[in-house]
Protein backbone atom coordinates (compact mmCIF):
# COMPACT_ATOMS: atom_id res chain seq x y z
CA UNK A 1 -5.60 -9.06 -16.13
CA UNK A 2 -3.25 -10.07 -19.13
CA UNK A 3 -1.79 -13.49 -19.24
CA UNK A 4 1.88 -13.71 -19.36
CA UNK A 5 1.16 -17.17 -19.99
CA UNK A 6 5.17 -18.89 -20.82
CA UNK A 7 6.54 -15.53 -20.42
CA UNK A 8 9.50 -14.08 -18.15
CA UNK A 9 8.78 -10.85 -18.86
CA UNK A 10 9.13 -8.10 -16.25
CA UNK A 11 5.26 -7.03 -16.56
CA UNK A 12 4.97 -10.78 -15.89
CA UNK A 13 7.14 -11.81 -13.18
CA UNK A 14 6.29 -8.15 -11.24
CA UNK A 15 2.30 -9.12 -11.59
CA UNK A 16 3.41 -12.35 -10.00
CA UNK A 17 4.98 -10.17 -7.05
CA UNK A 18 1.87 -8.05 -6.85
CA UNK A 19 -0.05 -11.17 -5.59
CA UNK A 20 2.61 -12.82 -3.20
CA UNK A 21 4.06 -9.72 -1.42
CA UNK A 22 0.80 -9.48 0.72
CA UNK A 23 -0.05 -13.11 1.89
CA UNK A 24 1.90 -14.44 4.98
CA UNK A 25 0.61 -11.36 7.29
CA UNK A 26 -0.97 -14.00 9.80
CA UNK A 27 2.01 -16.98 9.36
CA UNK A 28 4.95 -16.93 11.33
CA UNK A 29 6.97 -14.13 12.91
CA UNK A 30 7.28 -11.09 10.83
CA UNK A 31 11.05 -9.90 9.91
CA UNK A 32 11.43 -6.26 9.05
CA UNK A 33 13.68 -5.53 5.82
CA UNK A 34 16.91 -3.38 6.79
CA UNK A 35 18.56 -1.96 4.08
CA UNK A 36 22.20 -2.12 3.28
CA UNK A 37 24.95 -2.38 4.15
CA UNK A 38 24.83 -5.75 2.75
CA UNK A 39 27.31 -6.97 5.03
CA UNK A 40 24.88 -6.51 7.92
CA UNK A 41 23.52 -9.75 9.74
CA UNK A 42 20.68 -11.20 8.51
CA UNK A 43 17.54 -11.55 10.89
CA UNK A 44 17.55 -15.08 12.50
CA UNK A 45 13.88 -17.13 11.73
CA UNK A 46 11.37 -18.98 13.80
CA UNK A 47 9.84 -20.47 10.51
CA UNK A 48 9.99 -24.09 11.29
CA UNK A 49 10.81 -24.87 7.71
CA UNK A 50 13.40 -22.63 7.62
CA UNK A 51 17.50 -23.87 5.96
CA UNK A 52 19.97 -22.21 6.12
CA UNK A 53 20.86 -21.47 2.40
CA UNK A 54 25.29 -22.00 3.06
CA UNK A 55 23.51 -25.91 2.59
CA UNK A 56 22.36 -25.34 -1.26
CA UNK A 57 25.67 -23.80 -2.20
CA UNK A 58 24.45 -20.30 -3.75
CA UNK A 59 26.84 -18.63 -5.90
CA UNK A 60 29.81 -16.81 -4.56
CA UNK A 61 28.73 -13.13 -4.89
CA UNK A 62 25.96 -11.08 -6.91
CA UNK A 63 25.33 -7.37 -7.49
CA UNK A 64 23.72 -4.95 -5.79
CA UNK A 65 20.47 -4.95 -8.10
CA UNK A 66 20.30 -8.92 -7.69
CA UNK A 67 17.58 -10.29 -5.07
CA UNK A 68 19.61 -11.20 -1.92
CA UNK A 69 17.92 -14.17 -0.85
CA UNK A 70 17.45 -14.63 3.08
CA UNK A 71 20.27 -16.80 4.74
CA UNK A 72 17.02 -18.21 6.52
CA UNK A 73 14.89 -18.20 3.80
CA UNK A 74 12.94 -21.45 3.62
CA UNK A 75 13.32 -24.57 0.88
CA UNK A 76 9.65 -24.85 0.63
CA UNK A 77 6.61 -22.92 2.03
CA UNK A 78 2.85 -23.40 1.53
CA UNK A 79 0.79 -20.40 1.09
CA UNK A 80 -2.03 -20.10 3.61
CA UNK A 81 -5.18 -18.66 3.26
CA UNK A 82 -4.64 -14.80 4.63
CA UNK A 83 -0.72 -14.84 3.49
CA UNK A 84 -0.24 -11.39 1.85
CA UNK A 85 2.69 -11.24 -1.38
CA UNK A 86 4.52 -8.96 0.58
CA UNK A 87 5.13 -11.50 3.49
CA UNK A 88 5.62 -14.12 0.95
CA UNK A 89 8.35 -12.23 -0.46
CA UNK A 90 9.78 -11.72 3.22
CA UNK A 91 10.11 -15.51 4.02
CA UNK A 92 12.48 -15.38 1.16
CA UNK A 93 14.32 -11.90 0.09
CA UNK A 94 16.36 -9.30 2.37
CA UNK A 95 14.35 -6.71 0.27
CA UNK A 96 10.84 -8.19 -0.50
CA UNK A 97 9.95 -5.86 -3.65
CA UNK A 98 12.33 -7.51 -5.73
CA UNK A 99 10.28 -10.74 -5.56
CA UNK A 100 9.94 -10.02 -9.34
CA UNK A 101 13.41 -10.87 -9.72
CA UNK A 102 13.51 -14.73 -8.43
CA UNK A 103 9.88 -15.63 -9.53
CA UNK A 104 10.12 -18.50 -12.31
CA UNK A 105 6.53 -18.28 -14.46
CA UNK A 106 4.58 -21.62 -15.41
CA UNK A 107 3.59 -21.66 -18.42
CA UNK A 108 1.48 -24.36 -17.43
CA UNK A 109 -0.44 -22.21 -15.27
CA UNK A 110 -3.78 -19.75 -16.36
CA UNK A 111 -2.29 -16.84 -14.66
CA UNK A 112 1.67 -17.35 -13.70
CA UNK A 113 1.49 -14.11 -12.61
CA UNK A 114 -0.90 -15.40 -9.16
CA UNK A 115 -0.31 -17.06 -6.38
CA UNK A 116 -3.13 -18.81 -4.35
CA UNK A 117 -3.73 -20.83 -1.12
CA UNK A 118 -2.45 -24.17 -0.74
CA UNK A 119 0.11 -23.27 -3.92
CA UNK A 120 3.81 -24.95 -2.91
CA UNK A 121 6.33 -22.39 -3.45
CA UNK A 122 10.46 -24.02 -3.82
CA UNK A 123 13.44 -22.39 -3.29
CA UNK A 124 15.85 -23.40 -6.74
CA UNK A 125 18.90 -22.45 -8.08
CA UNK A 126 19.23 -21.95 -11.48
CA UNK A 127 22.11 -20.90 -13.91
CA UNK A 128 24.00 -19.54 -10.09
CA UNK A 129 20.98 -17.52 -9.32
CA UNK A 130 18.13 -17.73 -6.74
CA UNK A 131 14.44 -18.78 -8.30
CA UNK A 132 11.09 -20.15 -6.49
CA UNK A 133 8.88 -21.78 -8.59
CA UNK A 134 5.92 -23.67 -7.62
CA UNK A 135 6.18 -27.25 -6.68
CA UNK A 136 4.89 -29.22 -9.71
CA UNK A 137 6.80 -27.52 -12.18
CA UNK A 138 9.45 -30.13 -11.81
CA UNK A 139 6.66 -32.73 -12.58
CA UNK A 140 6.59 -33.50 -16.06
CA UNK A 141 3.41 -34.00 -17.81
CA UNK A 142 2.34 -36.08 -21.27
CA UNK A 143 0.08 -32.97 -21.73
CA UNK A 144 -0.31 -29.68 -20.96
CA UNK A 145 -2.62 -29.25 -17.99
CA UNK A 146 -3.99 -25.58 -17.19
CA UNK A 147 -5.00 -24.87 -13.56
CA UNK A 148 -7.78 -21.72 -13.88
CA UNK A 149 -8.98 -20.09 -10.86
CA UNK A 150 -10.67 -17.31 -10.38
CA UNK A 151 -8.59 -13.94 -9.76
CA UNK A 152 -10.22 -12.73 -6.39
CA UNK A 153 -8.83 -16.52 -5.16
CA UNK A 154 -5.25 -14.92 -5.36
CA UNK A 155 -3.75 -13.74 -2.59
CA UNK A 156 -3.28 -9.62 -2.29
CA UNK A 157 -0.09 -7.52 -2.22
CA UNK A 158 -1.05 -6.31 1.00
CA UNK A 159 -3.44 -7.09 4.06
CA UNK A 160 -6.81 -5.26 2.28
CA UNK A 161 -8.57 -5.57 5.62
CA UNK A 162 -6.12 -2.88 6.92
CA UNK A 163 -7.17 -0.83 4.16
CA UNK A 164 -10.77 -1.54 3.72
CA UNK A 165 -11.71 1.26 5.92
CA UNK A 166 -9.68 4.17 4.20
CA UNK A 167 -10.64 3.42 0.73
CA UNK A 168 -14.42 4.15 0.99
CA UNK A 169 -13.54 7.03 -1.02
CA UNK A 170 -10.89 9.26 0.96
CA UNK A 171 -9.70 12.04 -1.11
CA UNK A 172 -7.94 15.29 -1.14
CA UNK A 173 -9.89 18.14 -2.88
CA UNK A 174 -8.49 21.73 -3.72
CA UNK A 175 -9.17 24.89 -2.29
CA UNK A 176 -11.55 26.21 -5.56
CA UNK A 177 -13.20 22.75 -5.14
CA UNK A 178 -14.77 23.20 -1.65
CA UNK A 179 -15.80 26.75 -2.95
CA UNK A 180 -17.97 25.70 -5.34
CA UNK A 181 -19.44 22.57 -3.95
CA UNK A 182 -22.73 21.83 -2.50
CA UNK A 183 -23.07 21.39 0.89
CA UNK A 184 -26.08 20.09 3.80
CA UNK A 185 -28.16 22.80 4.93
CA UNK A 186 -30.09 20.99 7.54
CA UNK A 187 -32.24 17.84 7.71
CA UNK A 188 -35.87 17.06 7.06
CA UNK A 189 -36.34 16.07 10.53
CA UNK A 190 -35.29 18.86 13.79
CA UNK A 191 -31.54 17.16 14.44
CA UNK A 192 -28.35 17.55 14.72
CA UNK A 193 -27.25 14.71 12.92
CA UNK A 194 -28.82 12.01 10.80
CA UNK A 195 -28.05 8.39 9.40
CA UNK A 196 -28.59 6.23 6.13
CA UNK A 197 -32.23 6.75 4.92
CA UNK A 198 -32.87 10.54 6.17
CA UNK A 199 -33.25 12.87 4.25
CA UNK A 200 -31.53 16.52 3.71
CA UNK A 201 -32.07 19.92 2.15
CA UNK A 202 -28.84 20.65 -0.09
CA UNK A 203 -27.57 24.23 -0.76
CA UNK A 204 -25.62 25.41 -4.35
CA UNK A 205 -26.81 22.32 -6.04
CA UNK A 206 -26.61 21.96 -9.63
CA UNK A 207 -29.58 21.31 -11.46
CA UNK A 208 -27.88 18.57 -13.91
CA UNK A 209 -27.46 15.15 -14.74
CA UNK A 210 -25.56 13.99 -11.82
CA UNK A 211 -27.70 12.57 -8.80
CA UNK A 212 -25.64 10.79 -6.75
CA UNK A 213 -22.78 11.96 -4.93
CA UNK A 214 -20.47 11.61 -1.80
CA UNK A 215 -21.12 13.66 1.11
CA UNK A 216 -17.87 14.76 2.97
CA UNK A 217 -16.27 16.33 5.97
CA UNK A 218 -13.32 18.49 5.55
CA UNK A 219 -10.22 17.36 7.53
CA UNK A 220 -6.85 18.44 7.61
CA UNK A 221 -5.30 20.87 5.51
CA UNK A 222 -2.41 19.04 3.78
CA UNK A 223 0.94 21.27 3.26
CA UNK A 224 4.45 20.24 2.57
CA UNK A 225 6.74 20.39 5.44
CA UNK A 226 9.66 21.88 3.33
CA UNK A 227 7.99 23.97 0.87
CA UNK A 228 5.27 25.22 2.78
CA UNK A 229 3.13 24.64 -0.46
CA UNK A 230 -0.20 23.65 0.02
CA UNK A 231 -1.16 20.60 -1.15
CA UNK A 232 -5.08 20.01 -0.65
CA UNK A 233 -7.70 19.37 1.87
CA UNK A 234 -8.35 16.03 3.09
CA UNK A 235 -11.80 14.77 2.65
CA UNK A 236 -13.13 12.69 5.22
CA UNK A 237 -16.35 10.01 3.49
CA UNK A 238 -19.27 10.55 5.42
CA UNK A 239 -22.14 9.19 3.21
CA UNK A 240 -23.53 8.43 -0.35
CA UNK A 241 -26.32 10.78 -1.15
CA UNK A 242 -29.08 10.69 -3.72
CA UNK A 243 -30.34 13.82 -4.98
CA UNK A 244 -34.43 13.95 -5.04
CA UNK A 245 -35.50 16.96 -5.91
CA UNK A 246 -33.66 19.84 -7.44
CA UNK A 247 -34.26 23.27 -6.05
CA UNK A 248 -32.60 26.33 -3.75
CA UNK A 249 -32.06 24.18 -1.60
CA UNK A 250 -32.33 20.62 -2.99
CA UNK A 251 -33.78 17.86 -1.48
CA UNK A 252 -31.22 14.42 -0.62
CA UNK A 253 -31.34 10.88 0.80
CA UNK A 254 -28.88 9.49 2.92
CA UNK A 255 -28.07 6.47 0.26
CA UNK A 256 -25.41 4.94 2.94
CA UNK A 257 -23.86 6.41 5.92
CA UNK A 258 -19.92 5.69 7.00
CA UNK A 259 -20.17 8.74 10.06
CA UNK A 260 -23.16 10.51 11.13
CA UNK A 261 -24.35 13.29 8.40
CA UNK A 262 -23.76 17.08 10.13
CA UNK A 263 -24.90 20.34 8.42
CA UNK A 264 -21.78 22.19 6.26
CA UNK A 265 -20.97 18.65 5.14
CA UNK A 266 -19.76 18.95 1.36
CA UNK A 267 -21.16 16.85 -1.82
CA UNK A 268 -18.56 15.79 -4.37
CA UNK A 269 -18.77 14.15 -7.25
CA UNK A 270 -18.17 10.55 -6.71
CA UNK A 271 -14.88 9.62 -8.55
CA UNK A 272 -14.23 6.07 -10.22
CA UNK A 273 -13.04 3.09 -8.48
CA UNK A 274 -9.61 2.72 -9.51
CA UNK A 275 -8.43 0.81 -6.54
CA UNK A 276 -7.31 -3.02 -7.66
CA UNK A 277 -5.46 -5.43 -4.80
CA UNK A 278 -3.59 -6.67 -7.85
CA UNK A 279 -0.54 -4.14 -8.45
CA UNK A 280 3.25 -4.16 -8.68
CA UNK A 281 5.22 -3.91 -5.92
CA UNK A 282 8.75 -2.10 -7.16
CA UNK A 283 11.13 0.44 -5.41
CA UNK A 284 10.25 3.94 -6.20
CA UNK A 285 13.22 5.97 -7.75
CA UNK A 286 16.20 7.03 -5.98
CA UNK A 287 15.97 10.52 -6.20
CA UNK A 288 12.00 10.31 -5.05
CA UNK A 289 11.87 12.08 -1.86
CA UNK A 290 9.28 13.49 0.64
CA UNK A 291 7.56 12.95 4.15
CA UNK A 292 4.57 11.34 6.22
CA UNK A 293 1.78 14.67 6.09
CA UNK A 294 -0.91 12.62 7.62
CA UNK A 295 -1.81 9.56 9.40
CA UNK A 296 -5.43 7.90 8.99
CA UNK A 297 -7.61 8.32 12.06
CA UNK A 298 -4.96 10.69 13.44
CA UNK A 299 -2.75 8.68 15.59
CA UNK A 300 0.57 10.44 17.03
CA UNK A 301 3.26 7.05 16.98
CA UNK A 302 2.53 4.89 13.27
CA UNK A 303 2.91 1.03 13.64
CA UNK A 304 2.46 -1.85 11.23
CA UNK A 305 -0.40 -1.64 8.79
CA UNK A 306 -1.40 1.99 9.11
CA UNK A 307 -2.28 4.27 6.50
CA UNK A 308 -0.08 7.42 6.14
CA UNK A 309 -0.46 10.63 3.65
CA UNK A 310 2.63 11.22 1.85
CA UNK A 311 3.34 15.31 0.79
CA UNK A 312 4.45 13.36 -3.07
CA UNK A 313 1.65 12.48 -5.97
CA UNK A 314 1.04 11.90 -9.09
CA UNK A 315 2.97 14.98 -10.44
CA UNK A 316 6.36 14.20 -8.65
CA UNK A 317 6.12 10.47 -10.35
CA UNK A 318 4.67 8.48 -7.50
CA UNK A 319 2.92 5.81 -8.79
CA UNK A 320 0.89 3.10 -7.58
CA UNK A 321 2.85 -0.38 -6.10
CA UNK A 322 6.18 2.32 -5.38
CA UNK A 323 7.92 1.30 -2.06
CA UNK A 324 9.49 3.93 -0.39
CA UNK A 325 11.49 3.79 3.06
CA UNK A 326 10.92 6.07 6.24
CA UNK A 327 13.87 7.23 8.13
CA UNK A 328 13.04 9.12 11.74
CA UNK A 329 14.14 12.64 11.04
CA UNK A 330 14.45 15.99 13.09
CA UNK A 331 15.65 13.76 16.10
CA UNK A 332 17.40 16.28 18.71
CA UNK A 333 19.59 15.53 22.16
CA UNK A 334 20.77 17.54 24.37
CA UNK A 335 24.49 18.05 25.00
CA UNK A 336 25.88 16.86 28.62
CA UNK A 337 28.39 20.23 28.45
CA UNK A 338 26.84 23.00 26.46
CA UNK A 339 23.04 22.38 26.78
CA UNK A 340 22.75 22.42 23.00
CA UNK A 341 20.48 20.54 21.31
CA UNK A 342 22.37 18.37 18.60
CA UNK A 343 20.77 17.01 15.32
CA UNK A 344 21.01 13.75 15.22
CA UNK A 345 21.31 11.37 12.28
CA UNK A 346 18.05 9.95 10.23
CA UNK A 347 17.63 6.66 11.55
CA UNK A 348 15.89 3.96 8.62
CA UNK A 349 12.20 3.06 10.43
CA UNK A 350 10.56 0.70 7.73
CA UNK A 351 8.58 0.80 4.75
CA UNK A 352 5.74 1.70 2.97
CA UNK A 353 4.12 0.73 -0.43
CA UNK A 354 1.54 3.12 -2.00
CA UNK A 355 -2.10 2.09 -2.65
CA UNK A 356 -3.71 4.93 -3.62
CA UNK A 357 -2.59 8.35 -6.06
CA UNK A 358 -3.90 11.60 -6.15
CA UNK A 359 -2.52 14.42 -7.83
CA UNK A 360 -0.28 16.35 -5.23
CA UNK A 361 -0.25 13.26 -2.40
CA UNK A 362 -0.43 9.62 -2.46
CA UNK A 363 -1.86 7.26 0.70
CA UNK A 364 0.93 4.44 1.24
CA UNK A 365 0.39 1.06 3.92
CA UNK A 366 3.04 0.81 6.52
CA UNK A 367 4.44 -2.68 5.74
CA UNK A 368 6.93 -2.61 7.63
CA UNK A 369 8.31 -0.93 10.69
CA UNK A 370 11.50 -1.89 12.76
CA UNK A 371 11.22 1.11 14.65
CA UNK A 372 8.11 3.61 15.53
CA UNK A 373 7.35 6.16 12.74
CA UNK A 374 5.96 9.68 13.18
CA UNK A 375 4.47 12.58 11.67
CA UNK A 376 6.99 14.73 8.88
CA UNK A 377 9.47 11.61 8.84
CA UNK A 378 10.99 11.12 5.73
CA UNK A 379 10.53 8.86 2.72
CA UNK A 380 12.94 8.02 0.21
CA UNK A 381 12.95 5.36 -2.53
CA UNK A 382 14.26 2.38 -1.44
CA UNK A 383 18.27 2.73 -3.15
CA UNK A 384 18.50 6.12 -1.65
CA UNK A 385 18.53 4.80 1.47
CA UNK A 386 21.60 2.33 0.57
């Protein structure tokens, strides 16, 4: 990762928000963001380290596209081992993706961009606006002393055990895709369905290069709620094969099994590992707009730390680290008088940061959620809903 090393940079101060946003997920009472109005009450604390910041005399007002720091944002917190950036940011900010916006870099530091365990983080003011800095860089040292630690030692943007599961390859694959892939005939052995180390006989196989692929089940059929445009399959991981002999059919090993191996599985291509828990948090654009498609493992009511499909991708300008928040939509009630149902207003529900990009979706973490979230509720970037 670059080093930003004695710069304040955007790329710099956002890489330092891509490590902090995730961190606090198992310190302290979570608070759930709420967007504007501004003027709306700020959610009360349990932190005991928690002042009140009408004691450190913060400037009289700021703009909209300032960070508005928490009236109960504490003076000084130590990051714990498990804190996420993204709970880290909420201990502080009404709106924790602009943690880029208060974060002072140390130049004294290998990567200013990370935050690690036992790190002191201090609320300052500075010039009438809000920074936290790290403890010691009010110390002043006769030399220049550079604290190096390895990257994986940071904390994430977001809880990667809630994740962990979903990204053993989940995809979406097109319709001309599944056409043409291979897929399990049957096993070696008289069963139904086998597990890591069996083997299987392979129809449509290529006879090339590539010998080692993922074996998949198809899932659900992903289609825009207001278009009606289709959007791509979802592909479930099942296994990693290893081709062994070519032929009509082929011969394959089970490499590693996720779910038990059934025949009309497909083979894909294994695709690179892209994934990184080191991204940057930031508010997708106003204008971005679309809905929850899908929910991993197919839940009905989405809480905290779920994964959710969104019907956006790469090709509407979603982009990895974009937060986007979920409003409850197509609520109905039913007139006392008439009988009719009524449409009733999109209520905000919480927010989600994307993870993972493909072209015509993207697969986003529920990081927060005031209120429960369902299927075909909206998303919007974060100003949109202002």
């Amino acid at each position: 990762m670059p080093d930003y090393t004695g710069s304040r940079t955007l790329p710099g101060i956002a890489a330092v928000a891509l490590s902090c946003l995730a961190a606090c997920a198992q310190t302290g009472e979570r608070r759930e963001y709420v967007p504007p109005p501004a003027s709306a009450a700020p959610a009360v604390s349990t932190a005991p380290t928690a002042t009140p910041m009408a004691e450190q005399a913060p400037p009289v007002a700021r703009p909209r596209d300032v960070a508005q720091v928490r009236e109960d944002a504490p003076l000084r917190y130590v990051v714990q081992p498990g804190d996420t950036l993204w709970d880290v940011s909420k201990r502080f900010l009404l709106e924790p993706w602009q943690w880029p916006e208060i974060w002072y870099v140390n130049d004294q530091v290998a990567n200013p961009h990370l935050i690690y365990p036992g790190d002191v983080l201090t609320l300052i003011w500075r010039d009438g606006r809000p920074m936290v800095a790290r403890e010691d860089l009010d110390v002043e040292y006769l030399s220049p002393r550079v604290r190096e630690l390895p990257l994986e030692a940071a904390i994430p943007t977001i809880p990667l055990e809630a994740i962990r599961d979903f990204l053993r390859r989940a995809r979406v694959v097109s319709a001309e895709d599944l056409r043409t892939a291979p897929y399990v005939l049957g096993f070696a052995d008289p069963r139904l369905v086998v597990g890591a180390g069996s083997e299987v006989y392979v129809r449509n196989m290529p006879a090339d290069e590539t010998y080692q692929y993922d074996a998949v089940r198809i899932g659900e059929r992903y289609v825009d709620p207001d278009s009606g445009e289709f959007l791509g399959w979802e592909a479930i991981p099942v296994a990693d094969m290893e081709v062994r002999r070519y032929g009509e059919p082929a011969t394959a090993m089970v490499a590693r099994s996720y779910r038990e191996t059934r025949a009309g599985d497909r083979l894909l291509e294994p695709e690179p590992d892209a994934f990184t828990a080191n991204f940057y948090p930031r508010p997708a654009d106003a204008g971005l707009a679309g809905r929850i498609i899908s929910v991993f493992d197919g839940v009905s009511q989405i809480g905290q730390y779920q994964v959710v499909t969104l019907s956006r991708g790469a090709v509407d300008g979603v982009e990895v680290g974009h937060v986007l928040n979920v409003f409850q939509s197509g609520r109905r009630t039913r007139d006392p008088y008439s009988g009719v149902h009524v449409p009733l207003p999109e209520v905000f529900a919480g927010t989600v940061m994307v993870f993972k990009l493909e072209e015509r979706v993207s697969f986003a973490l529920v990081v927060d959620a005031e209120r429960e979230i369902h299927l075909y509720d909206r998303v919007r970037g974060p100003q949109a809903g202002g």
